[in-house]
C-alpha atoms as a PDB file:
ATOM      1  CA  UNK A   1     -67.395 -12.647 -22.781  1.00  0.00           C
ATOM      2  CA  UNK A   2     -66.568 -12.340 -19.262  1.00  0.00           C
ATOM      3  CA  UNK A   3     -64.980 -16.106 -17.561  1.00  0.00           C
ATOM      4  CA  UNK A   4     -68.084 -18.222 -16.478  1.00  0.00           C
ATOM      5  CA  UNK A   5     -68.257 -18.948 -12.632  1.00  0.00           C
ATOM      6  CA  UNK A   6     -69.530 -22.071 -10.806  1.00  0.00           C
ATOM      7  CA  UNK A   7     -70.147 -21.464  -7.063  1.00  0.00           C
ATOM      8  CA  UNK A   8     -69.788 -24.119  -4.942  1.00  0.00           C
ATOM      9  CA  UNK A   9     -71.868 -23.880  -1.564  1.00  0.00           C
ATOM     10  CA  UNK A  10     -70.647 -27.171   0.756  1.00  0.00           C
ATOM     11  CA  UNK A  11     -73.614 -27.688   3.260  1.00  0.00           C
ATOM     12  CA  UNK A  12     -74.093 -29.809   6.339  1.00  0.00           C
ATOM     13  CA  UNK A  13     -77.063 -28.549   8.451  1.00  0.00           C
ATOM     14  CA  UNK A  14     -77.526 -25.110   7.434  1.00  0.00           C
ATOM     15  CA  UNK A  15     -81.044 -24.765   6.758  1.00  0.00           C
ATOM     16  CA  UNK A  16     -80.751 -21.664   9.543  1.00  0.00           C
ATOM     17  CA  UNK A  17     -78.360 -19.747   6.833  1.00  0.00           C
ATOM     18  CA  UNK A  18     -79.009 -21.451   3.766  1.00  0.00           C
ATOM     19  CA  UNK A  19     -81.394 -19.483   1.805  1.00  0.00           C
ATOM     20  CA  UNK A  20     -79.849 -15.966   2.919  1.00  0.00           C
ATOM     21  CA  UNK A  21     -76.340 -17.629   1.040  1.00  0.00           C
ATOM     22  CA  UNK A  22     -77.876 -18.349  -1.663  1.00  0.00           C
ATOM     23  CA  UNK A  23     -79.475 -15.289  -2.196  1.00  0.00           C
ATOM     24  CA  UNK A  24     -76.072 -13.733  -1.705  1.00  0.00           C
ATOM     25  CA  UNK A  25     -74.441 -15.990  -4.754  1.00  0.00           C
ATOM     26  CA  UNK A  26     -77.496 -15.260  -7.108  1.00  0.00           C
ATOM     27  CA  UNK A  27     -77.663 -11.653  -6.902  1.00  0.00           C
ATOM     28  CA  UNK A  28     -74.038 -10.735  -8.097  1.00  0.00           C
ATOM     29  CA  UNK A  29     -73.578  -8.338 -10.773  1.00  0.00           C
ATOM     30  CA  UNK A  30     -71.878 -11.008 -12.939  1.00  0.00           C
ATOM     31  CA  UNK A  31     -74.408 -13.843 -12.301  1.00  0.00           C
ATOM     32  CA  UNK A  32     -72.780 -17.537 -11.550  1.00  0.00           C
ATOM     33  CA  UNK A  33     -73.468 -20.347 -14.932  1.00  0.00           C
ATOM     34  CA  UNK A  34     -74.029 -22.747 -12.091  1.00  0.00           C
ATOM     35  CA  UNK A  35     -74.288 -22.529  -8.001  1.00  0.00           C
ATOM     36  CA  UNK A  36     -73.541 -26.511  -6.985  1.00  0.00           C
ATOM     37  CA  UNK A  37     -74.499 -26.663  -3.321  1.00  0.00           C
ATOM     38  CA  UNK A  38     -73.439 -30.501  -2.031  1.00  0.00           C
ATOM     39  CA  UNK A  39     -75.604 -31.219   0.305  1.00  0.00           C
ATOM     40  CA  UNK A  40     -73.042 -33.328   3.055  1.00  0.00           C
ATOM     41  CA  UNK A  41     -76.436 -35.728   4.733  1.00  0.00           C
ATOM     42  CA  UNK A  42     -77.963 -33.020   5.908  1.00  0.00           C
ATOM     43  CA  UNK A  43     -80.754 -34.180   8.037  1.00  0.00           C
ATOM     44  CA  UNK A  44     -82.300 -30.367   8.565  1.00  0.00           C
ATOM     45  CA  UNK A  45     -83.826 -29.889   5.216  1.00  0.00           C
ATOM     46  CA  UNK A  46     -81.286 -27.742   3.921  1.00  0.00           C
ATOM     47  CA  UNK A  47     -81.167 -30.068   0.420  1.00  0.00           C
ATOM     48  CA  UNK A  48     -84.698 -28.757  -0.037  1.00  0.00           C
ATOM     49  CA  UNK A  49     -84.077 -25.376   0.472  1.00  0.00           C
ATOM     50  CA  UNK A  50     -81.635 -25.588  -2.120  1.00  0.00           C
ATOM     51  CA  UNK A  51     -84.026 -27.673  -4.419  1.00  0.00           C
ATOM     52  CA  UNK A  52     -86.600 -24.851  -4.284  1.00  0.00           C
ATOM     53  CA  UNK A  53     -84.492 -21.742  -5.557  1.00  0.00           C
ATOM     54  CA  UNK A  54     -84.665 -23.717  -9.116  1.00  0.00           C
ATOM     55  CA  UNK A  55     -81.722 -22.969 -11.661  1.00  0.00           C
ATOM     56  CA  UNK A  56     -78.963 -22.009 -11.442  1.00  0.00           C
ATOM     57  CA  UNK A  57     -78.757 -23.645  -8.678  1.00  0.00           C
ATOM     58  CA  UNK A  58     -78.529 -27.406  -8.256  1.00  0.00           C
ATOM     59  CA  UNK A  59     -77.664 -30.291  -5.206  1.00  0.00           C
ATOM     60  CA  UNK A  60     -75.764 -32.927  -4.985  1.00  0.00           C
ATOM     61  CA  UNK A  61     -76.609 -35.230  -2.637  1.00  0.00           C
ATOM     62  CA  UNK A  62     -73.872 -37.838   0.073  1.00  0.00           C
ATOM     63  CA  UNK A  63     -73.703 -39.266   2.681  1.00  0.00           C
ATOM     64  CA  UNK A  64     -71.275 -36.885   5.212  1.00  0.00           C
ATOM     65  CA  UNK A  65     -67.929 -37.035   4.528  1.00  0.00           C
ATOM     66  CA  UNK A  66     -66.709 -33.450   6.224  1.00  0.00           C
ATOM     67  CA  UNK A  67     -66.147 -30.038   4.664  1.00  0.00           C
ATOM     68  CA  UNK A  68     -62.425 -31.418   2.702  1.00  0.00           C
ATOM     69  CA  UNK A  69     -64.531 -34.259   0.283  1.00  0.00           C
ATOM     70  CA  UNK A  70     -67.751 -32.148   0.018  1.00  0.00           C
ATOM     71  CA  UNK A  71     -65.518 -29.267  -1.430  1.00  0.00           C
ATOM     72  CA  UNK A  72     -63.722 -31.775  -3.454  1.00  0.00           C
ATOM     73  CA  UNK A  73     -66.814 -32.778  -5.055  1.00  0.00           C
ATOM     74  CA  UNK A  74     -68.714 -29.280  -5.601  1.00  0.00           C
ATOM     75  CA  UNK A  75     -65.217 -28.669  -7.737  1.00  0.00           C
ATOM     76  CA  UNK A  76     -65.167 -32.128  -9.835  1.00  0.00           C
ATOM     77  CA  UNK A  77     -68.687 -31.333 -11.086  1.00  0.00           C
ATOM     78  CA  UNK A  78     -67.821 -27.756 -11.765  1.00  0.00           C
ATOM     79  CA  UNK A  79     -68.318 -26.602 -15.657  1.00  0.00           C
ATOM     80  CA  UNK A  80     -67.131 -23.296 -15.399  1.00  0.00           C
ATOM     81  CA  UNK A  81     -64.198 -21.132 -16.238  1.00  0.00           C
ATOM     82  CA  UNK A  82     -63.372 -20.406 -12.826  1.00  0.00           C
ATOM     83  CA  UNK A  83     -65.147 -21.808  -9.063  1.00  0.00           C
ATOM     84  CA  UNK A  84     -65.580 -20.029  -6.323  1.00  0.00           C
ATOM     85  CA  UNK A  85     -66.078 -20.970  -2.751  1.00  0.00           C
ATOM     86  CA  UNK A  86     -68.644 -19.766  -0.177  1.00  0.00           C
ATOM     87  CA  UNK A  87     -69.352 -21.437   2.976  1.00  0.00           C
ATOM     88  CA  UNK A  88     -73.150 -21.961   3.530  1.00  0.00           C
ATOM     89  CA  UNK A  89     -73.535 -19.542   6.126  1.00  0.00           C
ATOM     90  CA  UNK A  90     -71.547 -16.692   4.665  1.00  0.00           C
ATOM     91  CA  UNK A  91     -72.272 -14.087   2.616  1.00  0.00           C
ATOM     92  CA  UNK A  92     -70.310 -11.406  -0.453  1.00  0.00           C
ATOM     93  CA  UNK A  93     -71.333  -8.101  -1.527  1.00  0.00           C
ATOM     94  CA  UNK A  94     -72.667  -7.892  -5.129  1.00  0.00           C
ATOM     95  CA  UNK A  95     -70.112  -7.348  -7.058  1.00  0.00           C
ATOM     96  CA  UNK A  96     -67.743  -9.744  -5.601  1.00  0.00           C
ATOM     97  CA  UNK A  97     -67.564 -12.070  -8.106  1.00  0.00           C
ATOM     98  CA  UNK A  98     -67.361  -9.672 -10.978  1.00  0.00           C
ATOM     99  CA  UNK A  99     -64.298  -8.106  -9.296  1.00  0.00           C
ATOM    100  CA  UNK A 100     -62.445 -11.044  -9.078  1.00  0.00           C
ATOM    101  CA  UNK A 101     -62.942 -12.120 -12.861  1.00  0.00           C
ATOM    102  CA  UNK A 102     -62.307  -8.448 -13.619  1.00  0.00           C
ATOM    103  CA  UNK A 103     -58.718  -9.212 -11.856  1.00  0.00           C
ATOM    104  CA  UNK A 104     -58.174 -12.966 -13.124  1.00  0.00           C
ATOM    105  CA  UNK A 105     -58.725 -11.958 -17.097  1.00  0.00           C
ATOM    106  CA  UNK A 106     -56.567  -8.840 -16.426  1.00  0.00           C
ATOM    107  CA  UNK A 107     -53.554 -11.456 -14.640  1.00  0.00           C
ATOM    108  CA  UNK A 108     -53.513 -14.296 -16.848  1.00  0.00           C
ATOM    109  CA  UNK A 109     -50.852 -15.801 -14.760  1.00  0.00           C
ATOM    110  CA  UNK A 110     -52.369 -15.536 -11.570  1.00  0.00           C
ATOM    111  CA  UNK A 111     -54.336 -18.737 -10.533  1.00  0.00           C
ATOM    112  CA  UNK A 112     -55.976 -17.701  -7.881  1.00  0.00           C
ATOM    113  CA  UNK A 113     -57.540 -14.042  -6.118  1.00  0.00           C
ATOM    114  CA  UNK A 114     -58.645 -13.195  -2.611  1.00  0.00           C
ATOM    115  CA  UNK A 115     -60.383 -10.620  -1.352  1.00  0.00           C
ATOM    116  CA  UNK A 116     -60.604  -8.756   2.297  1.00  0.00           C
ATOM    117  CA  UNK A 117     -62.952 -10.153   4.710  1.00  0.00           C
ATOM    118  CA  UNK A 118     -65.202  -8.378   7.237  1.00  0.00           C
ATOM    119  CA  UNK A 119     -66.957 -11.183  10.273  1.00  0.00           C
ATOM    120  CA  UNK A 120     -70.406 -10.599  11.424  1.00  0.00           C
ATOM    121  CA  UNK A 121     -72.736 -11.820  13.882  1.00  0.00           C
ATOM    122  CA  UNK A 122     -76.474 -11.475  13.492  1.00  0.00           C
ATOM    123  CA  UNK A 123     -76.764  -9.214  10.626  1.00  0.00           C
ATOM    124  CA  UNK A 124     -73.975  -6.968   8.564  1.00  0.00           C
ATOM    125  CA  UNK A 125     -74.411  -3.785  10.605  1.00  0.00           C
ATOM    126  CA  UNK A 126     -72.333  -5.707  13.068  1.00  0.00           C
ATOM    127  CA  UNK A 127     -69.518  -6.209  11.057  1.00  0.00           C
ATOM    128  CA  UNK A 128     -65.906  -5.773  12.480  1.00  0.00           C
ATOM    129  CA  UNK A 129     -62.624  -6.493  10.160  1.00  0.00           C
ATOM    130  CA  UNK A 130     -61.397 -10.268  10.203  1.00  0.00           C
ATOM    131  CA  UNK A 131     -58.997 -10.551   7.068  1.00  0.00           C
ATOM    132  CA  UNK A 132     -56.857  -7.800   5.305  1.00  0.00           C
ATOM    133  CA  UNK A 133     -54.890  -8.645   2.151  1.00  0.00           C
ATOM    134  CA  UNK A 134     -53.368  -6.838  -1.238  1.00  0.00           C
ATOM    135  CA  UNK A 135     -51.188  -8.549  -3.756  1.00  0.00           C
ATOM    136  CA  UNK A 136     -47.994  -7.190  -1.885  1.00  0.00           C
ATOM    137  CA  UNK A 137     -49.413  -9.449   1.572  1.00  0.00           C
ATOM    138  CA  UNK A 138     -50.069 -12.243  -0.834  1.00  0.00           C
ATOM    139  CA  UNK A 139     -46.783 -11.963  -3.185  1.00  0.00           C
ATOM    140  CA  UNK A 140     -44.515 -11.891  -0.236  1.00  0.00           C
ATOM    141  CA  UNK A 141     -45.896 -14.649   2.001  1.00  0.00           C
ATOM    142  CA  UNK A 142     -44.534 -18.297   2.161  1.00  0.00           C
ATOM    143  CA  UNK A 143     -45.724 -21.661   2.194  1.00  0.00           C
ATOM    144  CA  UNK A 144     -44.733 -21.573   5.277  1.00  0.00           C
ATOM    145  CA  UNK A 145     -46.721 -18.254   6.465  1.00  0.00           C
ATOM    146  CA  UNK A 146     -49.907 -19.384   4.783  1.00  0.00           C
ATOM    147  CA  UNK A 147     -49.630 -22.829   6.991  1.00  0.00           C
ATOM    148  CA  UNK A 148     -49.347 -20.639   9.908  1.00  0.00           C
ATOM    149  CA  UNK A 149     -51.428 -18.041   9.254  1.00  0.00           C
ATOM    150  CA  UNK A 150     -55.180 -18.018   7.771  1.00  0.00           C
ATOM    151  CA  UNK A 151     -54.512 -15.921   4.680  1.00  0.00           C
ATOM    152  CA  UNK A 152     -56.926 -17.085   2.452  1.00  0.00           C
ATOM    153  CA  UNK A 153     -60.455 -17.135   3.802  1.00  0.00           C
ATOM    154  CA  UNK A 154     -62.544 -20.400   1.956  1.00  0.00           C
ATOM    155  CA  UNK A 155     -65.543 -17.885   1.202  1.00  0.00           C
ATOM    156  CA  UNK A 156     -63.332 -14.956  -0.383  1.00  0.00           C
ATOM    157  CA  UNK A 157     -61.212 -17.509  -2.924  1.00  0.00           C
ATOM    158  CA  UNK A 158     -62.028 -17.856  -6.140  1.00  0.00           C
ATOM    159  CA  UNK A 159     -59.751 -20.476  -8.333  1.00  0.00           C
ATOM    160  CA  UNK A 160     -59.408 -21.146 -12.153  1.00  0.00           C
ATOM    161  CA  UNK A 161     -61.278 -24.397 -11.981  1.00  0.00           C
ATOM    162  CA  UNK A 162     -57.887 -26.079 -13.705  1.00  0.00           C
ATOM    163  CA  UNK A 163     -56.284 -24.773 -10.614  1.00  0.00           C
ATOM    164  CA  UNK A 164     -58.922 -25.940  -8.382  1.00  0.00           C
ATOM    165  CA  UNK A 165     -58.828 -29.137  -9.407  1.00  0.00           C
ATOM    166  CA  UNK A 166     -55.234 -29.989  -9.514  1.00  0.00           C
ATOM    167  CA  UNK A 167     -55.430 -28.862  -5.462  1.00  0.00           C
ATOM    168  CA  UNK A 168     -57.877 -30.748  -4.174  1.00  0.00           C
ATOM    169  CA  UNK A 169     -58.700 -30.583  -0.096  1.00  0.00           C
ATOM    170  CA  UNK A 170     -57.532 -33.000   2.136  1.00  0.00           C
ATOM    171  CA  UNK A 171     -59.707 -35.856   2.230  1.00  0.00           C
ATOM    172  CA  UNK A 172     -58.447 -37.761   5.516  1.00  0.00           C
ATOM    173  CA  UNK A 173     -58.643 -34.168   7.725  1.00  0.00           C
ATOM    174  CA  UNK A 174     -61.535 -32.989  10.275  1.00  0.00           C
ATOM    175  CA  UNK A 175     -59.896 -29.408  11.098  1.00  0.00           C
ATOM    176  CA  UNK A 176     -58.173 -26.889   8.883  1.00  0.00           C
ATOM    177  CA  UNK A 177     -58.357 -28.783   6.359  1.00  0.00           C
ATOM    178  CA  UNK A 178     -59.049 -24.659   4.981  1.00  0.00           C
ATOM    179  CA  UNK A 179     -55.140 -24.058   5.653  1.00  0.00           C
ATOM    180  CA  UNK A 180     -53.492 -27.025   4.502  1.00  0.00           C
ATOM    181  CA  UNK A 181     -55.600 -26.374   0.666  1.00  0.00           C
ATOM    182  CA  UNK A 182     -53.991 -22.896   0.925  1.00  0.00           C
ATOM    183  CA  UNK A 183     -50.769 -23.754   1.168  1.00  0.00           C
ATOM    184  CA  UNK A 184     -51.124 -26.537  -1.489  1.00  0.00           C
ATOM    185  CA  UNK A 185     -52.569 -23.583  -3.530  1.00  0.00           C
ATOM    186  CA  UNK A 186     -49.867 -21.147  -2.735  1.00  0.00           C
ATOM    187  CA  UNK A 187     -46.869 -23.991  -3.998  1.00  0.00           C
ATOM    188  CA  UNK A 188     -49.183 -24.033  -7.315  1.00  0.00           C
ATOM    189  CA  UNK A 189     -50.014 -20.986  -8.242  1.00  0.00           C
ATOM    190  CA  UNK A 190     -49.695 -17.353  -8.153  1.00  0.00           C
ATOM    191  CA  UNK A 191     -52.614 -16.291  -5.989  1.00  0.00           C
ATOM    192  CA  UNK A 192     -53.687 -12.368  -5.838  1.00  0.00           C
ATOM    193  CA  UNK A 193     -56.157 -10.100  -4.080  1.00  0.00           C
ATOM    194  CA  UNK A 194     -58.721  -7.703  -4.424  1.00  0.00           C
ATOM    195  CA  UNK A 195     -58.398  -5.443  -1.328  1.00  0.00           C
ATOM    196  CA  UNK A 196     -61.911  -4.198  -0.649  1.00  0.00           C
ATOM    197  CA  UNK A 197     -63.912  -5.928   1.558  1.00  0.00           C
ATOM    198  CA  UNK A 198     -66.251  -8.282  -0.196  1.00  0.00           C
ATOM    199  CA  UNK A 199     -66.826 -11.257   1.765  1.00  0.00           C
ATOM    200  CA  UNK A 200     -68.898 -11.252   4.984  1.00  0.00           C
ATOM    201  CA  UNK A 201     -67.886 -14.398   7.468  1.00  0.00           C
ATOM    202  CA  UNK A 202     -70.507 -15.112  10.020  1.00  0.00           C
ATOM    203  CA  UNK A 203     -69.968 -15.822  13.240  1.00  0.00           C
ATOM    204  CA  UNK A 204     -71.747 -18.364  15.566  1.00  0.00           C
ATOM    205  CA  UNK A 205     -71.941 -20.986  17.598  1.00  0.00           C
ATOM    206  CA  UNK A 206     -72.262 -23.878  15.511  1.00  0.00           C
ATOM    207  CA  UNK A 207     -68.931 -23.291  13.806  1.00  0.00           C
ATOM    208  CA  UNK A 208     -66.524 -25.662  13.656  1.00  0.00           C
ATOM    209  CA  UNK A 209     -64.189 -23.172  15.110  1.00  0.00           C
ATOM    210  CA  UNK A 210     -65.890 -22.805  18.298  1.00  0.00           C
ATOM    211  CA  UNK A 211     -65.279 -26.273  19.176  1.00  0.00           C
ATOM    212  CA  UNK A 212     -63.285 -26.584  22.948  1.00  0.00           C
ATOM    213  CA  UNK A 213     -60.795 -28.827  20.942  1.00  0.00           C
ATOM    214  CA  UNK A 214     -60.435 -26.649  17.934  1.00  0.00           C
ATOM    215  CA  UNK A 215     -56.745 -24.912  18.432  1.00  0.00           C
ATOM    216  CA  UNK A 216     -55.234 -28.603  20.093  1.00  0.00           C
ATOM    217  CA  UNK A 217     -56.723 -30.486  16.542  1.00  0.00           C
ATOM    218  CA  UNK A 218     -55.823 -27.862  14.172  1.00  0.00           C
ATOM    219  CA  UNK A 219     -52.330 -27.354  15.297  1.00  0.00           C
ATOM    220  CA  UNK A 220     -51.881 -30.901  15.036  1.00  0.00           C
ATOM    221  CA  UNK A 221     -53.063 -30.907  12.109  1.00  0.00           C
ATOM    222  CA  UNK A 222     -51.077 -28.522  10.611  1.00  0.00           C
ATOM    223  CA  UNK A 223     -47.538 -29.660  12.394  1.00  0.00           C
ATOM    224  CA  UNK A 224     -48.277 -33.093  10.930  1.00  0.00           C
ATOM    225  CA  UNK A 225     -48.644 -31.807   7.408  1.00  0.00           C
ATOM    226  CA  UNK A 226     -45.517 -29.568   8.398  1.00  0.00           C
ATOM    227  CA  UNK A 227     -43.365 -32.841   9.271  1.00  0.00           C
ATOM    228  CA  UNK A 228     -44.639 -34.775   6.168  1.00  0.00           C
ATOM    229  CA  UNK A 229     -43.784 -31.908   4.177  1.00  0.00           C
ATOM    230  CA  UNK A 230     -40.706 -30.713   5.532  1.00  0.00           C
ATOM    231  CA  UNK A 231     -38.455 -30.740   2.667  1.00  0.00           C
ATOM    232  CA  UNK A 232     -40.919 -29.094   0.500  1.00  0.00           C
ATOM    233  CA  UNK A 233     -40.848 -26.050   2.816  1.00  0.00           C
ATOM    234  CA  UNK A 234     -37.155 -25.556   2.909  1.00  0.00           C
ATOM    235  CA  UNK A 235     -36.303 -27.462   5.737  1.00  0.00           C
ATOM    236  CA  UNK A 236     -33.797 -30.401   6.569  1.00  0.00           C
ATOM    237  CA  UNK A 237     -35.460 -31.701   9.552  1.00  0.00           C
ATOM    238  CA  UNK A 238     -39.620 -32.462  10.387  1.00  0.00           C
ATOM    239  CA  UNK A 239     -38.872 -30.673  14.381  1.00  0.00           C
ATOM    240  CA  UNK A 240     -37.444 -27.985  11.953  1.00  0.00           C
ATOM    241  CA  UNK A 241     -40.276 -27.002  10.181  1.00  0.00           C
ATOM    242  CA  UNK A 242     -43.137 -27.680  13.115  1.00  0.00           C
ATOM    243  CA  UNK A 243     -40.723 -24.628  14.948  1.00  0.00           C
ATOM    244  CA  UNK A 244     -42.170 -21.192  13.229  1.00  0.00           C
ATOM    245  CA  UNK A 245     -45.615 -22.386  14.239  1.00  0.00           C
ATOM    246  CA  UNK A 246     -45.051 -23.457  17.414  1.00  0.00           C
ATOM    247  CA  UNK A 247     -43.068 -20.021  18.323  1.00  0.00           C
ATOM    248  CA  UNK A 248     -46.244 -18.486  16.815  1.00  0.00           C
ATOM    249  CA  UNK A 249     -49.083 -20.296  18.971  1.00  0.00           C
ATOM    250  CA  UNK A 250     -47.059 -20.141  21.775  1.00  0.00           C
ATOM    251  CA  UNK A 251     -46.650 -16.070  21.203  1.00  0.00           C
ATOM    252  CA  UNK A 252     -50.475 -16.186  21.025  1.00  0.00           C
ATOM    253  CA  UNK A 253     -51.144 -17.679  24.138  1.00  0.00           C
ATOM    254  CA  UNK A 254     -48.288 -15.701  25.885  1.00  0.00           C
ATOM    255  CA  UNK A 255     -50.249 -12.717  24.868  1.00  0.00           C
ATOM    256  CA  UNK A 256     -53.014 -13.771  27.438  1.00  0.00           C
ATOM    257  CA  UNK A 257     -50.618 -13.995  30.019  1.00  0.00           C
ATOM    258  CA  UNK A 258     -49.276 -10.943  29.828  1.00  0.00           C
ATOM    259  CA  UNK A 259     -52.210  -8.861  29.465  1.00  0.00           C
ATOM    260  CA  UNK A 260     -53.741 -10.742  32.094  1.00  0.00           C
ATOM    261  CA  UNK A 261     -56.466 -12.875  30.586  1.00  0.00           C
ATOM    262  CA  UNK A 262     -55.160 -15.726  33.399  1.00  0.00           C
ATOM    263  CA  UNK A 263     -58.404 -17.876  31.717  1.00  0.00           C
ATOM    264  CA  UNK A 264     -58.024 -17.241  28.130  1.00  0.00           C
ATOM    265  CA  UNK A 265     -54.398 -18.088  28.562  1.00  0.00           C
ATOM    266  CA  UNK A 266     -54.977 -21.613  31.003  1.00  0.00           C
ATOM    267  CA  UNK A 267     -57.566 -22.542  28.411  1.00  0.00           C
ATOM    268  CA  UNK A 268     -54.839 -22.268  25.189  1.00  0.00           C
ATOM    269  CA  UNK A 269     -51.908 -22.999  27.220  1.00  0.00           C
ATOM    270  CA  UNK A 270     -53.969 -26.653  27.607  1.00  0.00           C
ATOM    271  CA  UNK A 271     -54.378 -26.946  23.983  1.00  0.00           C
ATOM    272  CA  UNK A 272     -51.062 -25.660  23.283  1.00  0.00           C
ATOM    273  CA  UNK A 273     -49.595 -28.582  24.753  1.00  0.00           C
ATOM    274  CA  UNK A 274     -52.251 -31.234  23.826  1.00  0.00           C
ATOM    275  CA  UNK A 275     -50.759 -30.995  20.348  1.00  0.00           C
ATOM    276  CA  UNK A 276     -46.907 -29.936  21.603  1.00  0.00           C
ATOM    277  CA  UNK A 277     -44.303 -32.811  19.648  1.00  0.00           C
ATOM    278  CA  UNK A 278     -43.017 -35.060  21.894  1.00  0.00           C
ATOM    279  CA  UNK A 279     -39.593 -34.228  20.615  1.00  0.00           C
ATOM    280  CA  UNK A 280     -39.658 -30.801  21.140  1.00  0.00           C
ATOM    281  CA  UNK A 281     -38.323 -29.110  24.573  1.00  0.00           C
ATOM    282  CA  UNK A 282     -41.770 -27.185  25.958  1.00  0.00           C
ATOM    283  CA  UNK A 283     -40.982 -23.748  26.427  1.00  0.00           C
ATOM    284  CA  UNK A 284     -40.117 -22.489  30.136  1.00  0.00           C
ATOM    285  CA  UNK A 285     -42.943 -19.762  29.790  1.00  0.00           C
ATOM    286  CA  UNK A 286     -45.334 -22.759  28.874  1.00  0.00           C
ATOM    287  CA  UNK A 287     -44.896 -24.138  32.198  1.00  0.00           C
ATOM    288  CA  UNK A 288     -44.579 -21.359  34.472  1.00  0.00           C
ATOM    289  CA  UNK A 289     -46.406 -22.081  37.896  1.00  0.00           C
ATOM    290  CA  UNK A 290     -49.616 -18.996  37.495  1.00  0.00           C
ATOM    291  CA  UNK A 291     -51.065 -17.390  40.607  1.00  0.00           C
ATOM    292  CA  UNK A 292     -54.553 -16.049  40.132  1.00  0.00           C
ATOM    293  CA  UNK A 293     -55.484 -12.908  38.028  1.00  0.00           C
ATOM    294  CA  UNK A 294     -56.136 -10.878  41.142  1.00  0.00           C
ATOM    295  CA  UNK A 295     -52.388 -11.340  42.492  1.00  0.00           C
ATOM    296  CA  UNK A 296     -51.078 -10.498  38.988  1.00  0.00           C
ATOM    297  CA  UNK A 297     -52.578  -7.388  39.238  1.00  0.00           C
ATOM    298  CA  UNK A 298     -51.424  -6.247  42.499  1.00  0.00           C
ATOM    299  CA  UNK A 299     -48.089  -7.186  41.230  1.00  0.00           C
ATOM    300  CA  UNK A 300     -48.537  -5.357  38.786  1.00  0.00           C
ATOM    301  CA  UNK A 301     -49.531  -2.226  40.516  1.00  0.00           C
ATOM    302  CA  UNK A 302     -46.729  -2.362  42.317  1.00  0.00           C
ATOM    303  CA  UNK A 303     -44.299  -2.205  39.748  1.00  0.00           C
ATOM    304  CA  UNK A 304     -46.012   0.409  38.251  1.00  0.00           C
ATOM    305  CA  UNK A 305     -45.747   2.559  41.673  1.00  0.00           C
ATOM    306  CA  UNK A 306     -42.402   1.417  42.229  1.00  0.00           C
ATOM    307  CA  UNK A 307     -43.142  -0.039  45.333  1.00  0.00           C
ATOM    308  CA  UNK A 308     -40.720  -3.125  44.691  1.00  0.00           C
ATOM    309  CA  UNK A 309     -37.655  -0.797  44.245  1.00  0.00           C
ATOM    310  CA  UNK A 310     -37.649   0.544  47.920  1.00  0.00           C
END
């Protein structure tokens, strides 16, 4: 007998993508025991869509706590051999789940598995790639890379529920709370991946991602865990271990600057330093005086003809 699986669907308003998620964790080829969608005071009626696919599926009902506790709970009421995770408005390809079990019974020591993620917007023929990973990516990466980097997608995880449940989600965060789980998970077990793309991430406007303050909270978010953490990464000092993701961020927003996005990169540079440490010196590059795009260009063009060399 294959491992059971209990899904866990956390929901808040999602009445728009509900039933089309549902339908996605029903119709694997290894069918879930149990799909536990907590229902996180929706006021939309997506507890009722829920309530009328019938079993497997079942709600739990709470007042709104945020996606960290409504995770939390999904995975204390889990029965199952193993959980996985799927957001309410995302979707997997059918044999998602079978491929990962396939891949936990044949690992035994492996507490975790991944798999590749494509993102879509409307429907799946719009699908571009989001997340690439193989057990080499996932074998060689840190704690500190999977704080800085968004290796393991909430949708594509699935966890043996002993695993699960010894790493709870952060209870007291609003933002990336996602990132801070992985890394938790990555200093507890071995986590691998199943390479093919088998998790679909939707993209809209709703998302918490798409929020103006998104990068400034989840960068502070993640340098505070960092600080409180420090010695647990490898570090001897909290300004130590915020440094690898501030050089990252900051190459990020750089990037706008030099290829000339003069918006994209006013817009980050603001969040950038909305969460910057108080104790750490702000980058000269970070607070370079920037004429408008226009200018930029013609500088550019210049240089390019040689112009400034005569």
């Amino acid at each position: 007998m294959p491992l059971s699986v209990s899904v866990v669907i956390p929901c808040f308003n999602a009445s728009r993508f509900l039933e089309e998620t549902l339908q996605s964790a029903t119709a694997q080829t290894l069918p879930p025991s149990e799909v536990i969608v907590v229902d996180d005071g929706s006021t939309d009626g997506s507890g009722d869509i829920a309530r009328g696919f019938g079993a497997p599926v079942r709600v739990i009902s709470q007042q709104n706590q945020g996606l960290g506790p409504t995770r939390n709970r999904g995975i204390s009421e889990a029965v199952g051999d193993v959980v996985a995770l799927i957001d309410a408005d995302d979707l997997w390809h059918r044999q998602k789940l079978e491929r990962q079990v396939a891949y936990l019974e044949q690992n035994p020591q492996v507490g975790a598995v991944v798999t590749s993620v494509d993102k879509f917007t409307g429907d799946l023929s719009s699908r571009v790639a989001f997340l690439r990973v193989d057990d080499a990516v996932m074998r060689a990466a840190s704690a500190q890379d999977f704080l800085i980097h968004p290796r393991v997608n909430q949708s594509a995880v699935v966890m043996r529920t002993s695993v699960a449940k010894a790493v709870p989600y952060p209870n007291n965060r609003r933002d990336s709370e996602d990132m801070l789980q992985a890394v938790e998970l990555r200093m507890a077990a071995q986590i691998g991946a199943v390479p093919e793309v088998l998790t679909f991430y939707r993209h809209h406007a709703a998302q918490m991602t798409q929020h103006p303050e998104h990068m400034s909270r989840s960068l502070r978010t993640r340098l505070d865990w960092a600080a409180h953490n420090h010695q647990r990464l490898g570090f001897t000092s909290p300004t130590e271990a915020s440094m690898p993701l501030l050089r990252h961020v900051t190459d990020l927003t750089m990037l706008h600057y030099w290829s000339r996005d003069i918006r994209a990169f006013r817009q980050d540079r603001e969040q950038l330093l909305k969460a910057w440490p108080k104790d750490v010196p702000i980058p000269a590059e970070l607070r370079r005086l920037v004429p408008p795009a226009f200018v930029l260009r013609l500088m550019d063009r210049f240089r390019s003809s040689g112009l400034t060399h005569r």
